[in-house]
C-alpha atoms as a PDB file:
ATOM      1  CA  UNK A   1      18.335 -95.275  28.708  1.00  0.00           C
ATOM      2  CA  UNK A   2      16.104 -93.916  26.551  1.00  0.00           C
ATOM      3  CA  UNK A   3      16.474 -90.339  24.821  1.00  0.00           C
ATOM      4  CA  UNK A   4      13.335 -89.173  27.293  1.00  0.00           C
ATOM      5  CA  UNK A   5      15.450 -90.339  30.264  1.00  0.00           C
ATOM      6  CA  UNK A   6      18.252 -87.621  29.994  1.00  0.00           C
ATOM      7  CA  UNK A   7      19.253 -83.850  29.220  1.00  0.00           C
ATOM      8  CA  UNK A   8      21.849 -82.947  27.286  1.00  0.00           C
ATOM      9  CA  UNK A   9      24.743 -80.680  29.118  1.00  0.00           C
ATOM     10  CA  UNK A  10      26.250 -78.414  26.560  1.00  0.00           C
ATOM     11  CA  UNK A  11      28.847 -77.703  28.513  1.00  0.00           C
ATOM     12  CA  UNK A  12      29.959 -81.292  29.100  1.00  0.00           C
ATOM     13  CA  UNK A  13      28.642 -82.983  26.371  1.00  0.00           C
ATOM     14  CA  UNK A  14      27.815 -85.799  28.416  1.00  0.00           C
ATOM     15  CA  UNK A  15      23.608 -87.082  28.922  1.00  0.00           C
ATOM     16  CA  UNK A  16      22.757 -85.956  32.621  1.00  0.00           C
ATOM     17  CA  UNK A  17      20.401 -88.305  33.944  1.00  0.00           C
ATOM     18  CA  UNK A  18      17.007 -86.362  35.301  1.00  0.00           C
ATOM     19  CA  UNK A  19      16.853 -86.569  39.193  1.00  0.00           C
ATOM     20  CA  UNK A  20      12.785 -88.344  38.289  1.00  0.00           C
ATOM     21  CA  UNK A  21      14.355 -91.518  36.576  1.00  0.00           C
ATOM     22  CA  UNK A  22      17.373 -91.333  39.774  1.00  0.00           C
ATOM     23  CA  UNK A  23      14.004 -91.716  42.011  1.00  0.00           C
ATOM     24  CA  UNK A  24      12.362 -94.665  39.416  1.00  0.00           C
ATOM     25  CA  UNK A  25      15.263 -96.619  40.095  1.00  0.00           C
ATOM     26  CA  UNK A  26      15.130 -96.366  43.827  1.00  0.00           C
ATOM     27  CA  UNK A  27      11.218 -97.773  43.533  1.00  0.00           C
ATOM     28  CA  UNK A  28      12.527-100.569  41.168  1.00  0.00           C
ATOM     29  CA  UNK A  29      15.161-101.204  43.944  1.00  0.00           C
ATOM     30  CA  UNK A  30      12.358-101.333  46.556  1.00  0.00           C
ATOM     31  CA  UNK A  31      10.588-104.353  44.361  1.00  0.00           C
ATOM     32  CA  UNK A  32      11.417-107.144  46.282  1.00  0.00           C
ATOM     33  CA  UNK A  33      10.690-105.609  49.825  1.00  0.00           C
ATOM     34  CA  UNK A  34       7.294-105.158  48.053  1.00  0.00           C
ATOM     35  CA  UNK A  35       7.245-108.664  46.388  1.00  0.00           C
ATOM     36  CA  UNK A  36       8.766-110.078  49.971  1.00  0.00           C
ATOM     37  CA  UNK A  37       5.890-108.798  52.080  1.00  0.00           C
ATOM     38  CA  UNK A  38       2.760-110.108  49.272  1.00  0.00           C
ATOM     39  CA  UNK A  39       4.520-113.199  49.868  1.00  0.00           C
ATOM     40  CA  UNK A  40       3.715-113.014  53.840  1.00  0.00           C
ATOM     41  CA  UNK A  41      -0.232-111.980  52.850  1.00  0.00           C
ATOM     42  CA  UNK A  42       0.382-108.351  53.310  1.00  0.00           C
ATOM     43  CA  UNK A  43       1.117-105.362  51.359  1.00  0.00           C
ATOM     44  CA  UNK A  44       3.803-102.674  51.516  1.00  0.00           C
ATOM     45  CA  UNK A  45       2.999 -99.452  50.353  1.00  0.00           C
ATOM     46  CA  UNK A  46       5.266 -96.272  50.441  1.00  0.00           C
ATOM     47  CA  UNK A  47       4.419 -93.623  52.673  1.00  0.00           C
ATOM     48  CA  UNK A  48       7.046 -91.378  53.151  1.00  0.00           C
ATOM     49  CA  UNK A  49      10.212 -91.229  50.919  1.00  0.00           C
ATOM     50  CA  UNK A  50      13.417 -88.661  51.420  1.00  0.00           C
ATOM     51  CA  UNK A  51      16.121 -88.582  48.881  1.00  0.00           C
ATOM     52  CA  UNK A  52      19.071 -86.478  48.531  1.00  0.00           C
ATOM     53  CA  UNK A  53      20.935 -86.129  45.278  1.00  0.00           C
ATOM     54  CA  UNK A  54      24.656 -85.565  46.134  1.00  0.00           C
ATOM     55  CA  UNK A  55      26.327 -85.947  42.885  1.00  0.00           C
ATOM     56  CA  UNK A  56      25.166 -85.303  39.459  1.00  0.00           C
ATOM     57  CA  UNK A  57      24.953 -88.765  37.481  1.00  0.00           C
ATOM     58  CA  UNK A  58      25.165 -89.410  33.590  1.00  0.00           C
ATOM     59  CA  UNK A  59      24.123 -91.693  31.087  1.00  0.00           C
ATOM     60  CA  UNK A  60      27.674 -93.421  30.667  1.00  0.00           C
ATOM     61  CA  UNK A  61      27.861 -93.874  34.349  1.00  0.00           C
ATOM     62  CA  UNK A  62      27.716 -97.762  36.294  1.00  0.00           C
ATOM     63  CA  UNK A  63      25.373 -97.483  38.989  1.00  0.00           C
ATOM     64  CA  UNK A  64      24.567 -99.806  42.084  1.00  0.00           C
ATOM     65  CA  UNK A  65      21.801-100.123  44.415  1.00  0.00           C
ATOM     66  CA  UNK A  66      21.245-100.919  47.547  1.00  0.00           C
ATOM     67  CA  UNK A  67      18.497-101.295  49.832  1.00  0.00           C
ATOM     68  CA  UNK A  68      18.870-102.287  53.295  1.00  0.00           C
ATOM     69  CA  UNK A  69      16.337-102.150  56.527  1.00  0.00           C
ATOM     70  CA  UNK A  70      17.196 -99.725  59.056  1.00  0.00           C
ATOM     71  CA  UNK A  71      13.949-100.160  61.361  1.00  0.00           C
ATOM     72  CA  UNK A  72      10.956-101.005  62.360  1.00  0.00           C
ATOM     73  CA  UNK A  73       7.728 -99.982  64.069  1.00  0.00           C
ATOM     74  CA  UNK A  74       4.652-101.231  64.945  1.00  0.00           C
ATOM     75  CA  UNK A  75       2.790-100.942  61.263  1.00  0.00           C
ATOM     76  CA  UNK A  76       5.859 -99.865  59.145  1.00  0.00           C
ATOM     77  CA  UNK A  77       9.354-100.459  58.338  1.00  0.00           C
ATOM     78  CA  UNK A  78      11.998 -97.997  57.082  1.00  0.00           C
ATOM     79  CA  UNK A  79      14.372 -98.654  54.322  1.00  0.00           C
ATOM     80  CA  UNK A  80      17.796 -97.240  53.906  1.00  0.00           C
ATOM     81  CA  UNK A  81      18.733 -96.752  50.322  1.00  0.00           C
ATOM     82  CA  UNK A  82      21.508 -95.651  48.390  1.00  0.00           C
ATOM     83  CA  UNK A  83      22.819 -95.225  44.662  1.00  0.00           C
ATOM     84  CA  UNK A  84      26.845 -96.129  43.876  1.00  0.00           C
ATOM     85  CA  UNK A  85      28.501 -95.293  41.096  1.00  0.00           C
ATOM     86  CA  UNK A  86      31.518 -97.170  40.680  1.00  0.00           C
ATOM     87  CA  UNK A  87      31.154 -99.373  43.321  1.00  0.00           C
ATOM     88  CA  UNK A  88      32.645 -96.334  45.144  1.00  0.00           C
ATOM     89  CA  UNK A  89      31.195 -92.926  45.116  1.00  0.00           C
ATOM     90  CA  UNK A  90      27.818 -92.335  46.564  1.00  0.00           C
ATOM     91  CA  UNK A  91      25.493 -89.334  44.282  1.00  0.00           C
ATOM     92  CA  UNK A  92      22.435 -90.523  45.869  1.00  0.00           C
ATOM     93  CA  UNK A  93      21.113 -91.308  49.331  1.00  0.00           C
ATOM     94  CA  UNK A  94      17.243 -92.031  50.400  1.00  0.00           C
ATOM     95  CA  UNK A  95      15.039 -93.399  52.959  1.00  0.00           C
ATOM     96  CA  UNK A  96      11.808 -94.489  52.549  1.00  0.00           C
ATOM     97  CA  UNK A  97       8.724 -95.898  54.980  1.00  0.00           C
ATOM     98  CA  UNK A  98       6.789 -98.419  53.932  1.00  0.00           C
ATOM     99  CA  UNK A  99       3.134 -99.166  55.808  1.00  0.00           C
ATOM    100  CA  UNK A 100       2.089-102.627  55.665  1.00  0.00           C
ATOM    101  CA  UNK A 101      -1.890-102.747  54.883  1.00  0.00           C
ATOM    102  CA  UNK A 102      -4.168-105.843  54.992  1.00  0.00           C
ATOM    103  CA  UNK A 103      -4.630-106.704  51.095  1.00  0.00           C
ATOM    104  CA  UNK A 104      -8.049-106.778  51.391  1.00  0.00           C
ATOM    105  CA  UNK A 105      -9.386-104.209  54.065  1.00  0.00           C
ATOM    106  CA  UNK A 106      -6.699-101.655  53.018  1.00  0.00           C
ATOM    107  CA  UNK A 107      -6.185-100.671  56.554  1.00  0.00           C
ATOM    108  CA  UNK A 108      -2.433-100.746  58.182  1.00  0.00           C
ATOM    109  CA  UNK A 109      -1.603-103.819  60.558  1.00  0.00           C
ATOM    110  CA  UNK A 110       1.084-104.869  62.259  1.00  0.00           C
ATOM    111  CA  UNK A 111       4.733-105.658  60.417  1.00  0.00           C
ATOM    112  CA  UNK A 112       4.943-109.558  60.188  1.00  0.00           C
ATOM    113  CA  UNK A 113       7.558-111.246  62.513  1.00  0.00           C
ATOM    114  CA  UNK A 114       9.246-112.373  59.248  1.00  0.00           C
ATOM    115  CA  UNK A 115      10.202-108.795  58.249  1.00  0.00           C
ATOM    116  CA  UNK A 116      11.206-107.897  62.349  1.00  0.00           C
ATOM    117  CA  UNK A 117      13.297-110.505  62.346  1.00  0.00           C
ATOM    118  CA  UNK A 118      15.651-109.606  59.502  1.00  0.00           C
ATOM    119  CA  UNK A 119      16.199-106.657  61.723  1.00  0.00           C
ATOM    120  CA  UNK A 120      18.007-108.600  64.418  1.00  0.00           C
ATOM    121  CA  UNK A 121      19.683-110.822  61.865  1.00  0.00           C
ATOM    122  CA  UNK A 122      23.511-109.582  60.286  1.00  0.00           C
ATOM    123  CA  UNK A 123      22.746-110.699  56.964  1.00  0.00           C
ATOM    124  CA  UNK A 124      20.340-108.460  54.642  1.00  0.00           C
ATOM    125  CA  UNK A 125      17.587-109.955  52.162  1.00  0.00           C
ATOM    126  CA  UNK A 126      19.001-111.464  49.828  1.00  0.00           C
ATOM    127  CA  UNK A 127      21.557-109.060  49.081  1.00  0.00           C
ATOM    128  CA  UNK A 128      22.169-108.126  45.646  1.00  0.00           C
ATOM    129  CA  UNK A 129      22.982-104.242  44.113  1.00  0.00           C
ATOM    130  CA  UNK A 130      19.776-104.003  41.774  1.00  0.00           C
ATOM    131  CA  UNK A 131      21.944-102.611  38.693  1.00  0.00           C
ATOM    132  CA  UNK A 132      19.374-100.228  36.642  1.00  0.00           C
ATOM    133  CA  UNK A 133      19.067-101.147  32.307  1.00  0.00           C
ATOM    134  CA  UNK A 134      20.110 -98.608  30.304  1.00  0.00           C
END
């Protein structure tokens, strides 16, 4: 991380990482859902995100990623993401809706049968914790 990314904590001497770059990381996390849904001639574009900061994080700390799908409607889908630090301790926790537009129109259509059917399926897409740089 860079020095803009944190505050100092007198008290702890340790770099608190802002709750803004907590929320860049989630969108970075979200890349492939995004890159995933170009790929089926669509677009994904957020429209509704909730995220609740349950532990404070710092620069030193390991974090892990994941996004998973947790349902989906007739013109959006609704992604269940959540920060790890440690591989054990959740400090963050978010949802986020994503409408699926026609590329060119820019109007919302329906959520293609490719990105349904991973709801149905036990496996997630292509599962891997998306591990912020620092």
């Amino acid at each position: 991380m860079t020095y803009t990314e944190l505050e100092l904590i007198a008290e702890s001497k340790k770099g608190h990482v802002n709750n803004v770059k907590l929320y860049e990381y989630l969108d970075q996390a979200r890349l492939e859902w995004y890159r995933f849904c170009i790929l089926l001639g669509v677009e994904a574009v957020a429209v509704h995100i909730e995220v609740d900061y349950k532990k404070e994080v710092f620069q030193s700390d390991k974090l892990f990623i994941t996004t998973t799908i947790e349902r989906v409607g007739n013109t959006s889908f609704t992604l269940n993401q959540k920060i790890i630090r440690d591989e054990h301790e959740l400090v963050v926790s978010a949802e986020a809706v994503l409408a699926i537009i026609d590329r060119k129109l820019r109007s919302k259509v329906r959520v293609p049968d490719e990105v349904r059917n991973l709801l149905s399926k036990d496996s997630l897409l292509d599962y891997r914790p998306f591990v912020p740089t620092t």
